[in-house]
Protein backbone atom coordinates (compact mmCIF):
# COMPACT_ATOMS: atom_id res chain seq x y z
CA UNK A 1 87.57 190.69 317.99
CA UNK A 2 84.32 189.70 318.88
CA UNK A 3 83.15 187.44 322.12
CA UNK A 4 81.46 185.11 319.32
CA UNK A 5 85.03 185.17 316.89
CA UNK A 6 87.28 184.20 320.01
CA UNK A 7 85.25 181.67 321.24
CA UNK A 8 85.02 179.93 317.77
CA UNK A 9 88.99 180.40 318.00
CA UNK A 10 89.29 178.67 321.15
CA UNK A 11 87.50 175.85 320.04
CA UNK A 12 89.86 175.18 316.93
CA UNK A 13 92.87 172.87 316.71
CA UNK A 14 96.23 174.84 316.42
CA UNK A 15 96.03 174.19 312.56
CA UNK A 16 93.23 175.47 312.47
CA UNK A 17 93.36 178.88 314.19
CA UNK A 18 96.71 179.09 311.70
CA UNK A 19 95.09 178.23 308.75
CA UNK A 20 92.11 181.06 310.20
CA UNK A 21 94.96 183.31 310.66
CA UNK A 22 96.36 183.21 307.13
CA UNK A 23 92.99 183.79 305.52
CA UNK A 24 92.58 186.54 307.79
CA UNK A 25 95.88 188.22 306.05
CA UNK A 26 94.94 187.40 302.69
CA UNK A 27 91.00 188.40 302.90
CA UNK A 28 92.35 191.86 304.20
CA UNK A 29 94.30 191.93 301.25
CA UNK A 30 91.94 190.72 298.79
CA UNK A 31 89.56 193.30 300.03
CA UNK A 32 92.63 195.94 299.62
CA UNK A 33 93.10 196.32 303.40
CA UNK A 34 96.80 196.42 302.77
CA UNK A 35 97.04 198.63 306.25
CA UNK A 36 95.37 195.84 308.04
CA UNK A 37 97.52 193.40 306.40
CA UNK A 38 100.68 195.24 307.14
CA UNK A 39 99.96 195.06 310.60
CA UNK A 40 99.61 191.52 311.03
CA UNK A 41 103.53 191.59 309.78
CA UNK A 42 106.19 190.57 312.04
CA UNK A 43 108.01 193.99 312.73
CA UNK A 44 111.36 192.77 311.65
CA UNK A 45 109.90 191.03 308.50
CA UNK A 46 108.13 194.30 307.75
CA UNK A 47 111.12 196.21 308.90
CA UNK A 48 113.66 193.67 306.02
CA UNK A 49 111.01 193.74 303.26
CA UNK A 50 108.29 196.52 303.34
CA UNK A 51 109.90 199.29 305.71
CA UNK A 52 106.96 201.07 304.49
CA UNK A 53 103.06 200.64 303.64
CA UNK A 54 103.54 202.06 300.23
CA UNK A 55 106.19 199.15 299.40
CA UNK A 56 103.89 196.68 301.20
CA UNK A 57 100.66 197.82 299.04
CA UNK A 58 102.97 197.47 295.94
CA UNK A 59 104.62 194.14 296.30
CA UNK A 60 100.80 192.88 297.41
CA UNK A 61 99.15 194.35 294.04
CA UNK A 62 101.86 192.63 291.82
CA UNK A 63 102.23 189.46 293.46
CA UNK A 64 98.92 188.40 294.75
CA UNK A 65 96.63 187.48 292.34
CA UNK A 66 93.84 189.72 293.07
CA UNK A 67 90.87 186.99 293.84
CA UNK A 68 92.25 183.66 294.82
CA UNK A 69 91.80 180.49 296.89
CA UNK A 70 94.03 178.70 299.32
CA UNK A 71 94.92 175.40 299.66
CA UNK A 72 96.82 174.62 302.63
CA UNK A 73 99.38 172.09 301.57
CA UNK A 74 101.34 171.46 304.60
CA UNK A 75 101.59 172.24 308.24
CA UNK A 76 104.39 172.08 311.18
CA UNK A 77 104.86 173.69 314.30
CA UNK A 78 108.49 174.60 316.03
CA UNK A 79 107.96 175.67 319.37
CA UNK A 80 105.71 178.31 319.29
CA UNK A 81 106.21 179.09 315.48
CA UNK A 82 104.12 177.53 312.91
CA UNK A 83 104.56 177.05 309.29
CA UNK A 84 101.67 176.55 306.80
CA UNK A 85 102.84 175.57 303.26
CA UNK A 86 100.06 177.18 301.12
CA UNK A 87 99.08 177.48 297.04
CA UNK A 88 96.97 180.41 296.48
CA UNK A 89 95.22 180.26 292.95
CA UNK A 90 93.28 182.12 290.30
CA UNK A 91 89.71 180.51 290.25
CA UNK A 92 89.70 182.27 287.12
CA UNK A 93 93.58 181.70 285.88
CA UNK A 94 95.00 178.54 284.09
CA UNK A 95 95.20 175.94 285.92
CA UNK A 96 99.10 176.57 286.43
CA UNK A 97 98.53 180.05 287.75
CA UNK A 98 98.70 179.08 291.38
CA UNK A 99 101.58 180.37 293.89
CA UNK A 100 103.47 178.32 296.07
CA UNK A 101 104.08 180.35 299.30
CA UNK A 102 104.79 179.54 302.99
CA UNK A 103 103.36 181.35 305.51
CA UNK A 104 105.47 181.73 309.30
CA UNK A 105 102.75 182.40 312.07
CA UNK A 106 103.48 183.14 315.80
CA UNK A 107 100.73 183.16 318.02
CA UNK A 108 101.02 185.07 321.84
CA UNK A 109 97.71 184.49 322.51
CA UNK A 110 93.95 184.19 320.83
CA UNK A 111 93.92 186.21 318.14
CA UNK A 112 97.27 187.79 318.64
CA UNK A 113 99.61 186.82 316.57
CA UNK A 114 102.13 188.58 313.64
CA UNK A 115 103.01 186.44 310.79
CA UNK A 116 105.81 186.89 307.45
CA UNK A 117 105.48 185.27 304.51
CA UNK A 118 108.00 183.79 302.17
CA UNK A 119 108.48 187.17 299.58
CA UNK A 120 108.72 185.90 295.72
């Protein structure tokens, strides 16, 4: 991370450096970064669901529409966990094409953080 990214992060609200987080996962798998991705996984999330890359790269390809937008629906923090309620829609689909998912982000410090993801 650059010196101009983290100071941009400190300057956000809390829902905002989680809703900067969760576009961060979903631009690095938009762009087919599914390593990058992966690694923003909680280990024991990854561990449950994808206990490999290959699994993680397959669920992502059929479940994620593969350009989409995000609309952050809801937001609530528990202790140091956050939850972000979040639709993620086809631009391009029907207008009932969008995704209802909820996103769990847990942030150590500025731009460290690991995240799951309720699987569909």
């Amino acid at each position: 991370i650059d010196e101009m990214e983290k100071n941009e992060l400190a300057g956000m609200g809390e829902r905002d450096r989680m809703e900067f987080y969760v576009s961060k996962f979903i631009t690095a798998v938009e762009n087919k970064s599914y390593e990058e991705a992966y690694e923003m996984l909680y280990e024991d999330f990854r561990a449950n669901y994808f206990p490999t890359l290959a699994k993680f790269e397959e669920y992502a390809k059929n479940k994620f529409p593969s350009m989409f937008s995000l609309e952050h629906t809801n937001f609530e923090r528990n202790g140091d966990i956050y939850v972000l309620w979040v639709t993620m829609t086809n631009p391009l689909g029907s207008k009932d094409s969008g995704i209802e998912m909820n996103f769990i982000v847990k942030e150590n410090a500025l731009n460290d953080f690991v995240m799951s993801f309720s699987v569909i």
